[in-house]
PDB file of N, CA and C in Angstrom:
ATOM      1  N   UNK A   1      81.456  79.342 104.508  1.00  0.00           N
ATOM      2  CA  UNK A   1      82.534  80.256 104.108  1.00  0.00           C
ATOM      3  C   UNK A   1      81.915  81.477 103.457  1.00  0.00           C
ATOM      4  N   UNK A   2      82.224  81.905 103.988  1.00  0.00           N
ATOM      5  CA  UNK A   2      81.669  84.064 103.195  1.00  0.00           C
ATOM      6  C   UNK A   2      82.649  84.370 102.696  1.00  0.00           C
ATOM      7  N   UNK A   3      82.661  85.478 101.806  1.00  0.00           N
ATOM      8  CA  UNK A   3      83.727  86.444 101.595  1.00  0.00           C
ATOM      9  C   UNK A   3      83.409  87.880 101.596  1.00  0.00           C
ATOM     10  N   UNK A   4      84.165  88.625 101.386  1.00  0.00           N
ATOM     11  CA  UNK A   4      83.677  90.493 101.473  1.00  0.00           C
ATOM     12  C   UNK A   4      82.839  90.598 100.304  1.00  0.00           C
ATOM     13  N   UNK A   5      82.934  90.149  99.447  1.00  0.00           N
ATOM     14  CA  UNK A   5      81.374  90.476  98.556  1.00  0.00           C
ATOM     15  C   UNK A   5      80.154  90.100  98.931  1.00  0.00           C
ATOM     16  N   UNK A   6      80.374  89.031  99.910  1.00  0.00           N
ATOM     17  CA  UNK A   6      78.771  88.234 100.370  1.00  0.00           C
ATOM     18  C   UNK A   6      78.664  89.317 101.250  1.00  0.00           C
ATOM     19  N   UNK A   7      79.553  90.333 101.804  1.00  0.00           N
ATOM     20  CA  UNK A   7      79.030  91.096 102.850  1.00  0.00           C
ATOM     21  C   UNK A   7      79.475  90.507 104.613  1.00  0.00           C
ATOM     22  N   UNK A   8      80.479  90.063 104.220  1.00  0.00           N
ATOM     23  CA  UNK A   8      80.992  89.562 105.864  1.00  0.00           C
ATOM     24  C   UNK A   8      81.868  90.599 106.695  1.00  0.00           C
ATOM     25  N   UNK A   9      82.198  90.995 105.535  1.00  0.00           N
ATOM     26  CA  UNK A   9      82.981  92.105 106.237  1.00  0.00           C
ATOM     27  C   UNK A   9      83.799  93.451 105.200  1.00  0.00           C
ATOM     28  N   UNK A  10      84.607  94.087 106.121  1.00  0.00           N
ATOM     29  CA  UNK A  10      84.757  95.455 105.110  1.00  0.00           C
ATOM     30  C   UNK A  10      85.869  95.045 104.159  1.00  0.00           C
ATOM     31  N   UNK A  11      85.396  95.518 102.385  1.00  0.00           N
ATOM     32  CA  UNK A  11      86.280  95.201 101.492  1.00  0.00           C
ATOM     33  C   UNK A  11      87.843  95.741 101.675  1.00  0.00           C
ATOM     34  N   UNK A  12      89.043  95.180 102.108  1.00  0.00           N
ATOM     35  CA  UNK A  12      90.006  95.910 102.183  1.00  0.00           C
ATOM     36  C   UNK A  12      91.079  96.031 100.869  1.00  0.00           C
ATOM     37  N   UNK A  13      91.747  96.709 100.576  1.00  0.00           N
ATOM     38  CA  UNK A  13      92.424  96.374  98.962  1.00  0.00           C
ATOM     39  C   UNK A  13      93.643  95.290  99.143  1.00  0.00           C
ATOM     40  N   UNK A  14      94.313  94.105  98.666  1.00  0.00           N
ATOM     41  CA  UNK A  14      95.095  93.425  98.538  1.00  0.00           C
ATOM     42  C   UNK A  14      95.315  93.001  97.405  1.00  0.00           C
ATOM     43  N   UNK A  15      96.529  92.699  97.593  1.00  0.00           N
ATOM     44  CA  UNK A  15      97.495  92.169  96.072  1.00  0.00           C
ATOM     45  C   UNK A  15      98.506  90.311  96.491  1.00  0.00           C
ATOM     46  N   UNK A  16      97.969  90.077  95.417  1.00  0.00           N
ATOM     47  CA  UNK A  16      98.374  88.577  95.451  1.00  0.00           C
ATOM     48  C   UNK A  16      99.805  88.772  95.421  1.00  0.00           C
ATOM     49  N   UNK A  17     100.622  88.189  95.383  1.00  0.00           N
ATOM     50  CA  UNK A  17     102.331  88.022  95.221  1.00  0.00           C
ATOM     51  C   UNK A  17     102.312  87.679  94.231  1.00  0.00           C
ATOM     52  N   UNK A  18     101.388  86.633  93.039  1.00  0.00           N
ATOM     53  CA  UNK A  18     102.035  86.742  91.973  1.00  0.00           C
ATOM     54  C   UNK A  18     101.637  87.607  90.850  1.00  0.00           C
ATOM     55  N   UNK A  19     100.870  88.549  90.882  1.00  0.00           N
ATOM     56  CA  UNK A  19     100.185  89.839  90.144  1.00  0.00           C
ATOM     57  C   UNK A  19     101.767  90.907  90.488  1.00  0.00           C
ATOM     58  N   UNK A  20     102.658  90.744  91.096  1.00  0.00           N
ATOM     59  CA  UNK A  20     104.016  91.633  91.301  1.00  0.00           C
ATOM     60  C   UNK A  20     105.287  90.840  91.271  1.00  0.00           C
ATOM     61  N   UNK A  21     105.087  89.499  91.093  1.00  0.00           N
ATOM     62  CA  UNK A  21     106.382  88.856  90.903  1.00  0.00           C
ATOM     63  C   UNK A  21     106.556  88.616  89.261  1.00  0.00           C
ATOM     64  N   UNK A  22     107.552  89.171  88.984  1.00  0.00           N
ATOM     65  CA  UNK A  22     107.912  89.228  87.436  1.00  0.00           C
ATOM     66  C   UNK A  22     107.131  90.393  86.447  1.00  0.00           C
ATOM     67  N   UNK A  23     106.958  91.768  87.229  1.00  0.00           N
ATOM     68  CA  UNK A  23     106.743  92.558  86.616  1.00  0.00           C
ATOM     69  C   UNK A  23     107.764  93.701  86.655  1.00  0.00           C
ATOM     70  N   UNK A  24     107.937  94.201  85.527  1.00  0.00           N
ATOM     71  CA  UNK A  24     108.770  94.905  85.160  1.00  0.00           C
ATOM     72  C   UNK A  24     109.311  95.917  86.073  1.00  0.00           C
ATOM     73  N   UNK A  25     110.057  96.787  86.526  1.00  0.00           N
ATOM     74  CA  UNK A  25     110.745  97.891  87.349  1.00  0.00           C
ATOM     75  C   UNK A  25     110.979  99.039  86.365  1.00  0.00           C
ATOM     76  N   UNK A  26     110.479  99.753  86.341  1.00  0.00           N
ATOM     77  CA  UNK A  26     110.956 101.432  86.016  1.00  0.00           C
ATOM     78  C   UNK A  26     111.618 102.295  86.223  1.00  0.00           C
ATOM     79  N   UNK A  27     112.337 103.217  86.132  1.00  0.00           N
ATOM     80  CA  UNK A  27     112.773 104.488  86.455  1.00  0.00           C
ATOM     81  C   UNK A  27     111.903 105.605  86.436  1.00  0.00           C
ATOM     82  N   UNK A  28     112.023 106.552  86.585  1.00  0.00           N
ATOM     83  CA  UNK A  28     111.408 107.673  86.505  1.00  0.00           C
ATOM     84  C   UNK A  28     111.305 108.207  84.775  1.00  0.00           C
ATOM     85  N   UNK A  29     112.210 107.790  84.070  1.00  0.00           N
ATOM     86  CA  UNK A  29     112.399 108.589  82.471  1.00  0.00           C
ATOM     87  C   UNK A  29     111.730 106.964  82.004  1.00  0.00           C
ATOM     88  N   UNK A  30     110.960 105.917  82.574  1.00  0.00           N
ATOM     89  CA  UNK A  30     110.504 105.082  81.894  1.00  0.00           C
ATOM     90  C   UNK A  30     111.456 103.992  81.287  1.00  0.00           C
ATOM     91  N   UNK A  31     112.273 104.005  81.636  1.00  0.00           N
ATOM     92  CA  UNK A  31     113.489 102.841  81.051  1.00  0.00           C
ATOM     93  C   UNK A  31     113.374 101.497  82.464  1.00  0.00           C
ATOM     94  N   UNK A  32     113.439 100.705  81.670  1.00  0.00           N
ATOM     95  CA  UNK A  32     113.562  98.980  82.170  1.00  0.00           C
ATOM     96  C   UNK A  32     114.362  98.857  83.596  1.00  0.00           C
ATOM     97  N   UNK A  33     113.885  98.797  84.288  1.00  0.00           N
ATOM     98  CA  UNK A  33     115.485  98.791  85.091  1.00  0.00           C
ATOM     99  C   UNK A  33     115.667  97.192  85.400  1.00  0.00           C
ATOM    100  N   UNK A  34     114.353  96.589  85.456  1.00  0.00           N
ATOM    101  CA  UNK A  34     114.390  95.068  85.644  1.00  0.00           C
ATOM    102  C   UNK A  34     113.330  94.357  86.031  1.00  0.00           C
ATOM    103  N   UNK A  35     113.124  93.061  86.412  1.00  0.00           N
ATOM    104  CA  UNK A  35     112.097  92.687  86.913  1.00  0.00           C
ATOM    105  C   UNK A  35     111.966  92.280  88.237  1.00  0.00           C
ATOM    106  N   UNK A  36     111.120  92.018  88.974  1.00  0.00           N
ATOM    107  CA  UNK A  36     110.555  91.667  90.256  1.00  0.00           C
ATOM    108  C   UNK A  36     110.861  90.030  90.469  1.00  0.00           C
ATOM    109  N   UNK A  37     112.069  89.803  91.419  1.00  0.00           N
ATOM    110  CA  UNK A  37     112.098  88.249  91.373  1.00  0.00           C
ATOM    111  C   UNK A  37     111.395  87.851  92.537  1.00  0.00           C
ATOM    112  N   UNK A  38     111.641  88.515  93.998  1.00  0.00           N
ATOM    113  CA  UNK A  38     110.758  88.374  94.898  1.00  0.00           C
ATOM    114  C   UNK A  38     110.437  89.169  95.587  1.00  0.00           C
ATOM    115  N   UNK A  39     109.558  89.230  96.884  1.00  0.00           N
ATOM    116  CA  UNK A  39     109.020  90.269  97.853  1.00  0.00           C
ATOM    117  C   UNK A  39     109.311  89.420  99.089  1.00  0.00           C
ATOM    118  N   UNK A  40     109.912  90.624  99.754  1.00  0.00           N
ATOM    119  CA  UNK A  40     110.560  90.286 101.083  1.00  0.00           C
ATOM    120  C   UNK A  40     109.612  90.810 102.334  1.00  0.00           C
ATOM    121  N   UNK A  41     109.230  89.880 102.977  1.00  0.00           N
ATOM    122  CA  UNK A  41     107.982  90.125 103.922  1.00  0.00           C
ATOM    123  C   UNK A  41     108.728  90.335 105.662  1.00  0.00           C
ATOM    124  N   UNK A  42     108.054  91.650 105.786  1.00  0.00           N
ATOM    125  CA  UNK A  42     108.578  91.249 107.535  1.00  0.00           C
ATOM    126  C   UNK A  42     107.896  90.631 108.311  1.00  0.00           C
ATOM    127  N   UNK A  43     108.511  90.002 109.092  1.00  0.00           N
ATOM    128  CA  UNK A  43     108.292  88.653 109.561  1.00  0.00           C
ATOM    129  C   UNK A  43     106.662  89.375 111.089  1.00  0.00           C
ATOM    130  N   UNK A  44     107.235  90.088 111.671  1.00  0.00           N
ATOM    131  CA  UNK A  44     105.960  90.843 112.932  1.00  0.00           C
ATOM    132  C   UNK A  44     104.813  91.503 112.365  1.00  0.00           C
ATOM    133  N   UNK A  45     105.043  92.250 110.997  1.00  0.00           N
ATOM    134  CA  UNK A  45     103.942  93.145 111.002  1.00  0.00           C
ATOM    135  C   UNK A  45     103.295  92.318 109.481  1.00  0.00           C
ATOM    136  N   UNK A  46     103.900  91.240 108.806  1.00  0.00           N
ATOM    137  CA  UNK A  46     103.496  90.945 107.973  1.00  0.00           C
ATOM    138  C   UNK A  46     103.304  91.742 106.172  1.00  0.00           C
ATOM    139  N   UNK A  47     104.049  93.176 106.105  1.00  0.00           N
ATOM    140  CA  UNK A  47     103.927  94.168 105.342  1.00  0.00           C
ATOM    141  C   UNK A  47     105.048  93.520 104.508  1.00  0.00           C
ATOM    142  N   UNK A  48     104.962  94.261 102.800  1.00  0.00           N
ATOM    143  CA  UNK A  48     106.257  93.790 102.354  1.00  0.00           C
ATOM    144  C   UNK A  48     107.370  94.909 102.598  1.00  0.00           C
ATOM    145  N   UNK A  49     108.819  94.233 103.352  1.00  0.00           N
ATOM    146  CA  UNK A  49     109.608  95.679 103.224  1.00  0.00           C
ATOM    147  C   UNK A  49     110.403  96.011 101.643  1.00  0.00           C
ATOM    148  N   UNK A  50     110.762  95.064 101.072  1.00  0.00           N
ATOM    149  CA  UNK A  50     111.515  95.377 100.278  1.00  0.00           C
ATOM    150  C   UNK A  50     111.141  94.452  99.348  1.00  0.00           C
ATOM    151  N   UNK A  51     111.431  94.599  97.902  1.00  0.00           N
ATOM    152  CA  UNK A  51     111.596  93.707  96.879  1.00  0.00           C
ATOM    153  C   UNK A  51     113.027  93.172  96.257  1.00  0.00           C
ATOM    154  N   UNK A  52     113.100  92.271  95.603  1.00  0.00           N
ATOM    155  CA  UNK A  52     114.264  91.852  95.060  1.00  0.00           C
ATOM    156  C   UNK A  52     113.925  91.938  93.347  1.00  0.00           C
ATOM    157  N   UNK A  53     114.764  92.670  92.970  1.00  0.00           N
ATOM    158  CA  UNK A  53     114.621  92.905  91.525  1.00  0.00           C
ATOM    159  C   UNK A  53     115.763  92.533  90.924  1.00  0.00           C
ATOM    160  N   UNK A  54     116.035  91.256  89.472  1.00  0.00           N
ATOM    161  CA  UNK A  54     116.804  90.948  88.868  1.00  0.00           C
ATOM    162  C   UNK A  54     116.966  92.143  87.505  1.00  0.00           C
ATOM    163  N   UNK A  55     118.253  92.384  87.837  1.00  0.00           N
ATOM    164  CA  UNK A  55     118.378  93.613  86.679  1.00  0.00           C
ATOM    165  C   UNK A  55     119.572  93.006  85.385  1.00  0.00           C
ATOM    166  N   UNK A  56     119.445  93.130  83.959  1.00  0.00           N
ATOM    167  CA  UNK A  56     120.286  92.323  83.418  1.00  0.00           C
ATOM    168  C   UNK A  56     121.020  93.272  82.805  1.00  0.00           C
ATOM    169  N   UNK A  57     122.740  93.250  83.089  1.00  0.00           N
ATOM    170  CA  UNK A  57     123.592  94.509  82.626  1.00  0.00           C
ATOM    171  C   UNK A  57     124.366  93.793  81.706  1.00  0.00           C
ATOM    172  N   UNK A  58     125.563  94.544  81.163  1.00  0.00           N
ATOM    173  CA  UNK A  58     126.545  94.050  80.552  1.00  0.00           C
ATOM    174  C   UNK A  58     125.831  93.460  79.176  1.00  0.00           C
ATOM    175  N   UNK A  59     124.921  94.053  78.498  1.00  0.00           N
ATOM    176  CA  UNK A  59     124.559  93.015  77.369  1.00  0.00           C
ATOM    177  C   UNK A  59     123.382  92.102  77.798  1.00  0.00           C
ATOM    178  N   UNK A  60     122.708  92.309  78.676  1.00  0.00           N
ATOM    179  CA  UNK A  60     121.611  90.913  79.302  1.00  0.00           C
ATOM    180  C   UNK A  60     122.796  89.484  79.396  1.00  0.00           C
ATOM    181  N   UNK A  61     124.186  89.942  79.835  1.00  0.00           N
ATOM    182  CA  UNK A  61     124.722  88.455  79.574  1.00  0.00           C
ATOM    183  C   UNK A  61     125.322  88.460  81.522  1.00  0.00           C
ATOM    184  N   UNK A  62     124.813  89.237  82.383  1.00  0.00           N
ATOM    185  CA  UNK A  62     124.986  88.927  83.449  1.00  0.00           C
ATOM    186  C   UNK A  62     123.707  90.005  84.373  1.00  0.00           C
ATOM    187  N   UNK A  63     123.402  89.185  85.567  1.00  0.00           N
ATOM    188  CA  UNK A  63     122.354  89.449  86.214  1.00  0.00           C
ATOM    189  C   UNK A  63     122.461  89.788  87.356  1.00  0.00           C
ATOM    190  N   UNK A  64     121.767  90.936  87.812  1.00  0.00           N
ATOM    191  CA  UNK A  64     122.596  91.382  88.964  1.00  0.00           C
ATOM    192  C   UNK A  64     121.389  92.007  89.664  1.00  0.00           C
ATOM    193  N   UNK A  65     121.142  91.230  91.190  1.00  0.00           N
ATOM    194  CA  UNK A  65     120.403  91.466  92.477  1.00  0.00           C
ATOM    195  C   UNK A  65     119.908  92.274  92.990  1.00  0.00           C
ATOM    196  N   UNK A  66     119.183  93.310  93.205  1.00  0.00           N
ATOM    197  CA  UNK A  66     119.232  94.659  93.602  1.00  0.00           C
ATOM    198  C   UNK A  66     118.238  95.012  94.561  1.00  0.00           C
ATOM    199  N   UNK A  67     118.006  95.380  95.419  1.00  0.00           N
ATOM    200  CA  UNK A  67     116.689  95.218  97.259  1.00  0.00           C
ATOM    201  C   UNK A  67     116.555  96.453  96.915  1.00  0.00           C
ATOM    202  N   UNK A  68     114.924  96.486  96.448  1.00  0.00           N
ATOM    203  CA  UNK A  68     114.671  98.040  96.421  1.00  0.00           C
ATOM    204  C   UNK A  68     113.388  98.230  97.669  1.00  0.00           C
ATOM    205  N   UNK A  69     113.510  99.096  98.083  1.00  0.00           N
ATOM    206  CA  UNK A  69     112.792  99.502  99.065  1.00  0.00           C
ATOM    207  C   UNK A  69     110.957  99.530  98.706  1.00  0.00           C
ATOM    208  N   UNK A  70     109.795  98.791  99.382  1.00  0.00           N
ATOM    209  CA  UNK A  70     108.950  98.457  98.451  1.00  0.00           C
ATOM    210  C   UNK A  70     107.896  99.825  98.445  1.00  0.00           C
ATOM    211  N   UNK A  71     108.500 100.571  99.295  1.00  0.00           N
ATOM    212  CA  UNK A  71     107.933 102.100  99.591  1.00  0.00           C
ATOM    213  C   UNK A  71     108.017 103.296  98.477  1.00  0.00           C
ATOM    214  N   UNK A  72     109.685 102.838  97.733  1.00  0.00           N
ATOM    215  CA  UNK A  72     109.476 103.448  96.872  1.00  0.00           C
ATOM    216  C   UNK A  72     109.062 103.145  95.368  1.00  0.00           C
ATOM    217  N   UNK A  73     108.053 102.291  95.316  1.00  0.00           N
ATOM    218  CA  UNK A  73     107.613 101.795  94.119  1.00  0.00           C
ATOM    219  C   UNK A  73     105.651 102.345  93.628  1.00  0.00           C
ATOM    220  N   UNK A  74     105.664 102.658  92.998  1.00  0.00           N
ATOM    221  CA  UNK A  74     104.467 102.546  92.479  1.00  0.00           C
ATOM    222  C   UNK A  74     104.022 102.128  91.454  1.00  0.00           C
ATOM    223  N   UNK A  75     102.914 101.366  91.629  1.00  0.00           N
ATOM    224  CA  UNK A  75     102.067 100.812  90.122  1.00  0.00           C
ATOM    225  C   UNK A  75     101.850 102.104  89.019  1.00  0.00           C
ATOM    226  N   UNK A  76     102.067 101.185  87.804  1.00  0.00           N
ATOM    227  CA  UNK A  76     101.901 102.576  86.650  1.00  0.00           C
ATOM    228  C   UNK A  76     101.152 101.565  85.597  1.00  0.00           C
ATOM    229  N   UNK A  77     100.008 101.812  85.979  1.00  0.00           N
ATOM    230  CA  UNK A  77      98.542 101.219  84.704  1.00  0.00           C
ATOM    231  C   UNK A  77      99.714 100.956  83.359  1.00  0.00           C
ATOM    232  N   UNK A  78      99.878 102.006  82.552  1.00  0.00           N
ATOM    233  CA  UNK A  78     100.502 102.257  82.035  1.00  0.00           C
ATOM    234  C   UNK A  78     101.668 101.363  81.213  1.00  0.00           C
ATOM    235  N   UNK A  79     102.532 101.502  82.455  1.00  0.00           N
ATOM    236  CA  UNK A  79     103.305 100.790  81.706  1.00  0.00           C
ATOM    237  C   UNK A  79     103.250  98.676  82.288  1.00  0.00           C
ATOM    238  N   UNK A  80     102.102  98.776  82.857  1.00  0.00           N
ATOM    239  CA  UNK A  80     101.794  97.386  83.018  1.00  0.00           C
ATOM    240  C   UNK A  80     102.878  97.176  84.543  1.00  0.00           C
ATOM    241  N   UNK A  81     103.880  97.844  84.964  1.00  0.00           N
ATOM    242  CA  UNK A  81     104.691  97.690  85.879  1.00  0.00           C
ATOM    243  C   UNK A  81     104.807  98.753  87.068  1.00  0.00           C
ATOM    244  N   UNK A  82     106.311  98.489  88.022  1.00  0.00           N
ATOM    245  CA  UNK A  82     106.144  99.495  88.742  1.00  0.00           C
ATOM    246  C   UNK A  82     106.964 100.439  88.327  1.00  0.00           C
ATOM    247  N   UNK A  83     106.902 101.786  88.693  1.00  0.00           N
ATOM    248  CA  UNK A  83     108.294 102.811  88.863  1.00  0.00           C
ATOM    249  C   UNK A  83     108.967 102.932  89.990  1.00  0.00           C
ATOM    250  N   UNK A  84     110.028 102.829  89.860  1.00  0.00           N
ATOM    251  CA  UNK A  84     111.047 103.726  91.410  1.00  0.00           C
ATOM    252  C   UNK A  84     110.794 104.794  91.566  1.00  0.00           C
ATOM    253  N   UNK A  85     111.075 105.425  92.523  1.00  0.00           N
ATOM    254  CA  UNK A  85     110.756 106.750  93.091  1.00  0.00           C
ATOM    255  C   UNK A  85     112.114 107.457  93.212  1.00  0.00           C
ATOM    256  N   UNK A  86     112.687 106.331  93.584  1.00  0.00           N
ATOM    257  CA  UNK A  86     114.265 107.069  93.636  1.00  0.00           C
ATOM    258  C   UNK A  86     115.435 107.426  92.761  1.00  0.00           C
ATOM    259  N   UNK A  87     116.497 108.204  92.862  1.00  0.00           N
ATOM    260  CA  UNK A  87     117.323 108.565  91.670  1.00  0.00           C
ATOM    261  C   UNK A  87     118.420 107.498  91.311  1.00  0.00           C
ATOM    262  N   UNK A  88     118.725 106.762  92.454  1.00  0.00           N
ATOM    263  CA  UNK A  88     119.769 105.556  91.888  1.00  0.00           C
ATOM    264  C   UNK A  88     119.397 104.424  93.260  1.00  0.00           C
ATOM    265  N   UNK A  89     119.712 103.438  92.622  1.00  0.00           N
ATOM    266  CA  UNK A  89     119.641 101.976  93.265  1.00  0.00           C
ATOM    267  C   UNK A  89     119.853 101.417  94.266  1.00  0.00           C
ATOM    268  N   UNK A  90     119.618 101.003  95.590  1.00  0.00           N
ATOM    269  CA  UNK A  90     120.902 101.270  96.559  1.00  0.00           C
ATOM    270  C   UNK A  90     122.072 100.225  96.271  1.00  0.00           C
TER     271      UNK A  90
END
């Protein structure tokens, strides 16, 4: 068994599923919007399309579902999570 550090082949960048499941969601002004419950994989090309983010409204006393597109997310060192890119939720 080799791996890309022994030199088998070219290092490519990847991310485990659970290094993004249960990390926080952002907005653009830095506010919470929720966390990462799962990643939704397409089934042919194997890419993630979308995420499922649990967002808690009303007081954190109800929880509510939200498919954000996984295109518009980026990692932010920062705030340990991702940001949206977009202006509202779909």
């Amino acid at each position: 068994f080799r791996t890309a550090s022994m030199g088998c082949c070219p290092i490519v960048p990847l991310l485990a599923s659970d290094h993004v499941v249960g990390r926080p969601v952002f907005d653009q002004a830095d506010r919470k919007l929720g966390t990462i419950k799962r990643l939704v994989i397409e089934k042919s090309s194997g890419g993630i399309n979308y995420v499922e983010v649990d967002r808690h409204v009303l007081l954190g006393l109800f929880v509510k579902e939200d498919h954000i597109p996984w295109h518009s997310l980026a990692f932010v060192e920062r705030l340990n999570g991702y940001r949206f890119s977009g202006t509202t939720l779909p």
